[in-house]
Protein backbone atom coordinates (compact mmCIF):
# COMPACT_ATOMS: atom_id res chain seq x y z
CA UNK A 1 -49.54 -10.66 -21.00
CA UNK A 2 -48.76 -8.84 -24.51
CA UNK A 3 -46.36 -6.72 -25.92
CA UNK A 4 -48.48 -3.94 -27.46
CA UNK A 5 -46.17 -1.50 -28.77
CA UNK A 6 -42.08 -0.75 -28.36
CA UNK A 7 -40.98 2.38 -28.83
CA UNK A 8 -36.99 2.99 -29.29
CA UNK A 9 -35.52 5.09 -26.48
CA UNK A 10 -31.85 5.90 -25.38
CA UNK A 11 -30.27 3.01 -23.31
CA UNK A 12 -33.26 0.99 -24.69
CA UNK A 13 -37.13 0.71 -25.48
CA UNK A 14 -40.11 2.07 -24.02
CA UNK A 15 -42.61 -1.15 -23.60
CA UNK A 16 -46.36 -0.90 -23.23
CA UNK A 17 -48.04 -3.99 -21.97
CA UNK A 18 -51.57 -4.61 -21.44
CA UNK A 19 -51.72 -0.83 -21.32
CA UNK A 20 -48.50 -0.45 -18.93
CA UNK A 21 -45.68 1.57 -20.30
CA UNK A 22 -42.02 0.31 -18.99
CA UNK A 23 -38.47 1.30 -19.87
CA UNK A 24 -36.64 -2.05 -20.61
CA UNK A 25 -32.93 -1.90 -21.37
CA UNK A 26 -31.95 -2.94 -24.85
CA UNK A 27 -30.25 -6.00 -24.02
CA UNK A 28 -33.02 -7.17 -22.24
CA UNK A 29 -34.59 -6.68 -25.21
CA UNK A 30 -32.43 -8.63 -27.00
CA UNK A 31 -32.05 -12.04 -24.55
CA UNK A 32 -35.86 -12.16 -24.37
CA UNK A 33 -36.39 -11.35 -27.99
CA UNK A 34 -39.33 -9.28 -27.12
CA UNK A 35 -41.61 -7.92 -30.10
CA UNK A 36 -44.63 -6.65 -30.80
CA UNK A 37 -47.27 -9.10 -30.06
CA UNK A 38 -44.99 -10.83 -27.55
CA UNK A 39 -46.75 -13.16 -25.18
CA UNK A 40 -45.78 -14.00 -21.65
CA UNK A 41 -47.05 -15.53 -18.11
CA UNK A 42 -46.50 -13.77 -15.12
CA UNK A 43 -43.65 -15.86 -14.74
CA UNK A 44 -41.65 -14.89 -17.55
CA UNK A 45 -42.56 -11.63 -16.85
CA UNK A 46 -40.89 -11.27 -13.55
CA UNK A 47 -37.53 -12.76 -15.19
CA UNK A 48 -37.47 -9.73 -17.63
CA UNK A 49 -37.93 -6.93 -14.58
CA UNK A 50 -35.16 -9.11 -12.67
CA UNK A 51 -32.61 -9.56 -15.83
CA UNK A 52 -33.45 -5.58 -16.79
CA UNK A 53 -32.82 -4.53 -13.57
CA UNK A 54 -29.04 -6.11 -13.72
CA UNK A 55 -28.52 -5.51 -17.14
CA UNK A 56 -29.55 -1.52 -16.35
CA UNK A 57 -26.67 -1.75 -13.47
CA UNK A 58 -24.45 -3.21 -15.52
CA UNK A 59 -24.26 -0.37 -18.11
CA UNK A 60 -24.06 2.30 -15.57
CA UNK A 61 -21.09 0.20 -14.88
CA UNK A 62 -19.91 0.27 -18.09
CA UNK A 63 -20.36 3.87 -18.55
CA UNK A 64 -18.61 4.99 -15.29
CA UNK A 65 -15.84 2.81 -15.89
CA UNK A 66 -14.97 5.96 -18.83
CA UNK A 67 -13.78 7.90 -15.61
CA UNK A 68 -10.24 6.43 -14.06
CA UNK A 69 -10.66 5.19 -10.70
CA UNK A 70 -9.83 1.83 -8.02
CA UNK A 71 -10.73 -1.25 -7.65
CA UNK A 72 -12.20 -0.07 -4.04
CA UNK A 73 -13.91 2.96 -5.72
CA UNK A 74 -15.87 0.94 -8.78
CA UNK A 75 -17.06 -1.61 -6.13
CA UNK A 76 -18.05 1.15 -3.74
CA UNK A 77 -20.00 2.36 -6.92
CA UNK A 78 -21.50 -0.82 -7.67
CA UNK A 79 -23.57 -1.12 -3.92
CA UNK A 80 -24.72 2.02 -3.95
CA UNK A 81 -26.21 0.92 -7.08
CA UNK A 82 -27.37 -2.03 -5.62
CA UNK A 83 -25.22 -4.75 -7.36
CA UNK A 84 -25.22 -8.28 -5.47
CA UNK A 85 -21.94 -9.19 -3.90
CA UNK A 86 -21.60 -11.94 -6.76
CA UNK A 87 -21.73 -9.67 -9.36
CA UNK A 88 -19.90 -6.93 -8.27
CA UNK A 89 -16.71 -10.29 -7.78
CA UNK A 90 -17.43 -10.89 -11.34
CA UNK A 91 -17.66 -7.50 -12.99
CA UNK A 92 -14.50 -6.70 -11.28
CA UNK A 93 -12.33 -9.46 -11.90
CA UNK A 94 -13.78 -9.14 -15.67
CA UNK A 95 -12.82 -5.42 -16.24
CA UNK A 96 -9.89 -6.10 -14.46
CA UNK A 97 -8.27 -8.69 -17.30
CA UNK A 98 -9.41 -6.47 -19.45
CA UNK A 99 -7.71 -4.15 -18.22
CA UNK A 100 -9.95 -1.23 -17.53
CA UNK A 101 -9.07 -1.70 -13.86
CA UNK A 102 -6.19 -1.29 -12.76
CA UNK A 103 -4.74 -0.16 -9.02
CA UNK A 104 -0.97 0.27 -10.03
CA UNK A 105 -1.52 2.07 -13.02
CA UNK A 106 -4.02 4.56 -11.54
CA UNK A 107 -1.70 4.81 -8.39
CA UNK A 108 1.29 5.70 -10.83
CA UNK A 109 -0.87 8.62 -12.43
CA UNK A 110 -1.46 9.58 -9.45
CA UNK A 111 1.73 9.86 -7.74
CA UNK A 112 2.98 11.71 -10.89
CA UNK A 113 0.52 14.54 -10.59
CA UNK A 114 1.13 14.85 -6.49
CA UNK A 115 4.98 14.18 -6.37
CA UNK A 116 5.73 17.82 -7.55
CA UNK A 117 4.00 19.32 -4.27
CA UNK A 118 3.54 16.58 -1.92
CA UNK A 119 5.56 14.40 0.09
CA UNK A 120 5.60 10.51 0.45
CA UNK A 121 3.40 10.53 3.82
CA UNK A 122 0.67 13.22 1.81
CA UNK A 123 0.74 10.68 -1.46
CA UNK A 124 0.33 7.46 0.68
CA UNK A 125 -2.44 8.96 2.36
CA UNK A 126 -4.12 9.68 -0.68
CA UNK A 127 -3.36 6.71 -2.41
CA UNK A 128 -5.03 4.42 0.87
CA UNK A 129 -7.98 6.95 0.72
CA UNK A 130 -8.62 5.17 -2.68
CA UNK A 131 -8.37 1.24 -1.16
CA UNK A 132 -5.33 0.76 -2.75
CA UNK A 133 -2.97 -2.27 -1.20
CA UNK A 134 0.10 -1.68 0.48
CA UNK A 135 1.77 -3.49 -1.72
CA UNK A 136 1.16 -1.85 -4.09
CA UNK A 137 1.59 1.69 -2.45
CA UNK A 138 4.96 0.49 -1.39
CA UNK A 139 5.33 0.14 -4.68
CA UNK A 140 4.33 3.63 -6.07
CA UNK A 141 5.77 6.25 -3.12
CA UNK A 142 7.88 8.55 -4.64
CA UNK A 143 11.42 8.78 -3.46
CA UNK A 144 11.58 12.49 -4.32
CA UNK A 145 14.03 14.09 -1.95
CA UNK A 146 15.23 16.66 -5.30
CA UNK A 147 11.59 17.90 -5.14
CA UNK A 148 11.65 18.80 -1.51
CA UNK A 149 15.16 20.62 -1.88
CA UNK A 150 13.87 22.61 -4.97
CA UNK A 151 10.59 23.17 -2.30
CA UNK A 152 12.49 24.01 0.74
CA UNK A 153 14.96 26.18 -1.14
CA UNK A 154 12.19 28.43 -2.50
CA UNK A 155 10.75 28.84 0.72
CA UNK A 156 14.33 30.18 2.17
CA UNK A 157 14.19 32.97 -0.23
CA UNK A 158 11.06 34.27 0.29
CA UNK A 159 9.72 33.95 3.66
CA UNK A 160 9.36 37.01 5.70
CA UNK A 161 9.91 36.67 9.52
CA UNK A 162 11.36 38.91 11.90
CA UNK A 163 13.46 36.12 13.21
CA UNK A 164 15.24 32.94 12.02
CA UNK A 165 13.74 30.29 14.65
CA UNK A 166 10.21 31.68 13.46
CA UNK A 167 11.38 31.52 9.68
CA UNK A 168 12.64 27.95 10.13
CA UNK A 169 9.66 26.68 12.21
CA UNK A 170 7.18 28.12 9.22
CA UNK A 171 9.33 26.20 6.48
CA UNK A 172 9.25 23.13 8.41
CA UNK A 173 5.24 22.98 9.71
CA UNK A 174 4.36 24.21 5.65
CA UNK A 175 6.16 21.30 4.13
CA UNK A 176 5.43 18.80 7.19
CA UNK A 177 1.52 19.85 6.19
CA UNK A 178 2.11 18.46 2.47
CA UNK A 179 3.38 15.08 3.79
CA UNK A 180 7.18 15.49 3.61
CA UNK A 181 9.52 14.31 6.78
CA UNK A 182 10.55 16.52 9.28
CA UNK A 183 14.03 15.20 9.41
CA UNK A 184 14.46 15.71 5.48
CA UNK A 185 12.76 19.83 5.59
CA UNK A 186 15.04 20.22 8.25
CA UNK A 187 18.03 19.50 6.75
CA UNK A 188 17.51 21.43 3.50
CA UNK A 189 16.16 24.33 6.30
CA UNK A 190 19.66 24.31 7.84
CA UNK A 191 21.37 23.99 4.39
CA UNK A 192 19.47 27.09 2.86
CA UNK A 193 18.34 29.43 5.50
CA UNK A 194 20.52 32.05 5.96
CA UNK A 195 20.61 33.77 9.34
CA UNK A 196 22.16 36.87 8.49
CA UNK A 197 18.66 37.52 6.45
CA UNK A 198 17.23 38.69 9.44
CA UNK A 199 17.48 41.78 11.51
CA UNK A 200 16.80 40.41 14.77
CA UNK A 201 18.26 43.07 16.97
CA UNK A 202 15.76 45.56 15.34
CA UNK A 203 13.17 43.53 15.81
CA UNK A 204 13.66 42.93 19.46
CA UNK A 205 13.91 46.06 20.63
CA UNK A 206 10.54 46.76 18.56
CA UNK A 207 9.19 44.06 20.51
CA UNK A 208 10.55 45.04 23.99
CA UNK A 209 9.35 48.15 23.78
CA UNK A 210 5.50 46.86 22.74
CA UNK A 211 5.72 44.69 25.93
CA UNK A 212 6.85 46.88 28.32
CA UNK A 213 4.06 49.00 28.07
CA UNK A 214 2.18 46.30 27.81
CA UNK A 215 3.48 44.37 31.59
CA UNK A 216 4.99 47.18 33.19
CA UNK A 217 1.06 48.16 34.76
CA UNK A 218 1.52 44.90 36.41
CA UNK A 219 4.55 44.03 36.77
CA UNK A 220 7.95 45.55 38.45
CA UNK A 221 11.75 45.14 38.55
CA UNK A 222 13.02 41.73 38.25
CA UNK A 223 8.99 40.27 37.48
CA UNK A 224 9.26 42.39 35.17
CA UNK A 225 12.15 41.57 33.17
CA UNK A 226 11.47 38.35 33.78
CA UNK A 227 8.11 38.63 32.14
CA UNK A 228 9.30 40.16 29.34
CA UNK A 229 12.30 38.10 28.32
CA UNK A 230 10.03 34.73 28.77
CA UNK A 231 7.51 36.76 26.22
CA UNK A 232 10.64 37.47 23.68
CA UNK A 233 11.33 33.72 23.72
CA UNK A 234 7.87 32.52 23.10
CA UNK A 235 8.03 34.84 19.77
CA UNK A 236 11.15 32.87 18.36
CA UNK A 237 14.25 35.01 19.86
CA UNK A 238 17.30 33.58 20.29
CA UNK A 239 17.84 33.18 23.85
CA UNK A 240 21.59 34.50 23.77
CA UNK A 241 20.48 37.84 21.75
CA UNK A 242 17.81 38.22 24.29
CA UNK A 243 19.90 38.98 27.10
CA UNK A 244 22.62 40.73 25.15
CA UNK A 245 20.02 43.44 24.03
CA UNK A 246 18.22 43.44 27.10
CA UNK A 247 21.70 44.14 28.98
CA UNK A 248 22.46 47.00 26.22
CA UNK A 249 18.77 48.47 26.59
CA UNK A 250 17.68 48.02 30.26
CA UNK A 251 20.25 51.75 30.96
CA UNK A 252 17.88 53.39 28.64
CA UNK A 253 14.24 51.49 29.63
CA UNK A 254 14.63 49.36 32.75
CA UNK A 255 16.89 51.22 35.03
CA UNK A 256 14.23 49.56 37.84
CA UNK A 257 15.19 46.27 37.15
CA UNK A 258 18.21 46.35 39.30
């Protein structure tokens, strides 16, 4: 077999052989000092297709090490490419002294872009999605209780619900959602939420009135109060308020009830 020609491409050469063209990496290149007029067996042939094919995945490696990622992520990468086990060991312990992989210091960059919106069960769960240790997440979870105060008190302000139990259980399931704990929302909840905010003897008697039309077809007398106040509760109502407006209303809408 003879070189015939080389022809300089990106990432390498463009080889024709005994009429063949073939893209050879430039380090293969290199190792097998291939040149015009190079001759080869079939042997020493097969060596340059098996060395190009690993130096080819190594420099994809190379490159996609420019993007920050995990030790679980670049070794994902490196199968899908097709790397052997042994070199995918050794590429990864490399990079890792020299430092272009590295779990804690990704984690850490990480944490510091999530720890403004999410809480320590949200960024843990991220940071395992990557294959990072638990050592090491240990390590990184943010104790940010401030954050979730700031959160929670923000959320006091400006939700709108006609009642306080369905204000509070909004705040609580929208921060639980972003990973904080339930006992920490909950406190800041009871710390910031002010009842008085909301109108809720309006509001029930908007709502009483909706569902008494709505029952009263099938439903009578005490079924029918009955019906009603279990309804009210189910929306949030305080139980208490319930039966104080219903007592103050039922002259004017239920006088059946009795």
């Amino acid at each position: 077999m003879k070189v015939e020609k080389l022809e300089r491409i990106r990432y390498g050469y463009k080889v024709t052989i005994d009429g063949q063209v073939f893209a050879l990496d430039e380090e293969t290149i290199v190792v097998f000092k291939l040149r015009k007029d190079t001759e080869m067996d079939d042997k020493t042939w097969k060596k340059v297709l098996e060395a190009d094919k690993i130096n080819i995945q190594k420099r994809k490696a190379i490159v996609h090490l420019k993007k920050p990622q995990t030790v679980y992520e670049f070794k994902s990468y490196l199968r899908n490419l097709g790397v052997s086990e042994s070199n995918i060991e050794s590429w990864t312990s490399t990079y890792k002294k020299l430092g272009y992989l590295d779990d804690f210091e990704y984690g850490k960059l990480l944490v510091e872009g999530y720890q403004s919106k999410y809480g320590s069960k949200k960024i843990e769960s991220l940071l395992k999605n990557k294959g990072i240790h638990p050592d090491v997440i240990e390590r990184l979870l943010p104790k940010n209780d401030d954050v979730l105060k700031k959160l929670v008190q923000k959320s006091c302000k400006s939700i709108q619900k006609p009642t306080y139990i369905q204000a509070k259980n909004t705040i609580i399931r929208q921060w639980l959602g972003k990973g904080f704990i339930y006992e920490d929302i909950e406190k800041y909840v009871n710390a910031y939420l002010d009842p008085n905010r909301f109108n809720e003897a309006d509001t029930i008697q908007k709502e009483f009135k909706k569902l008494k039309i709505k029952y009263e077809r099938t439903y009578q007398g005490y079924q029918l109060k009955q019906k009603i106040i279990q309804a009210l509760r189910q929306k949030g109502f305080n139980g208490q308020k319930i039966e104080q407006l219903y007592r103050e209303m039922e002259n004017d809408y239920v006088q059946d009830f009795e």
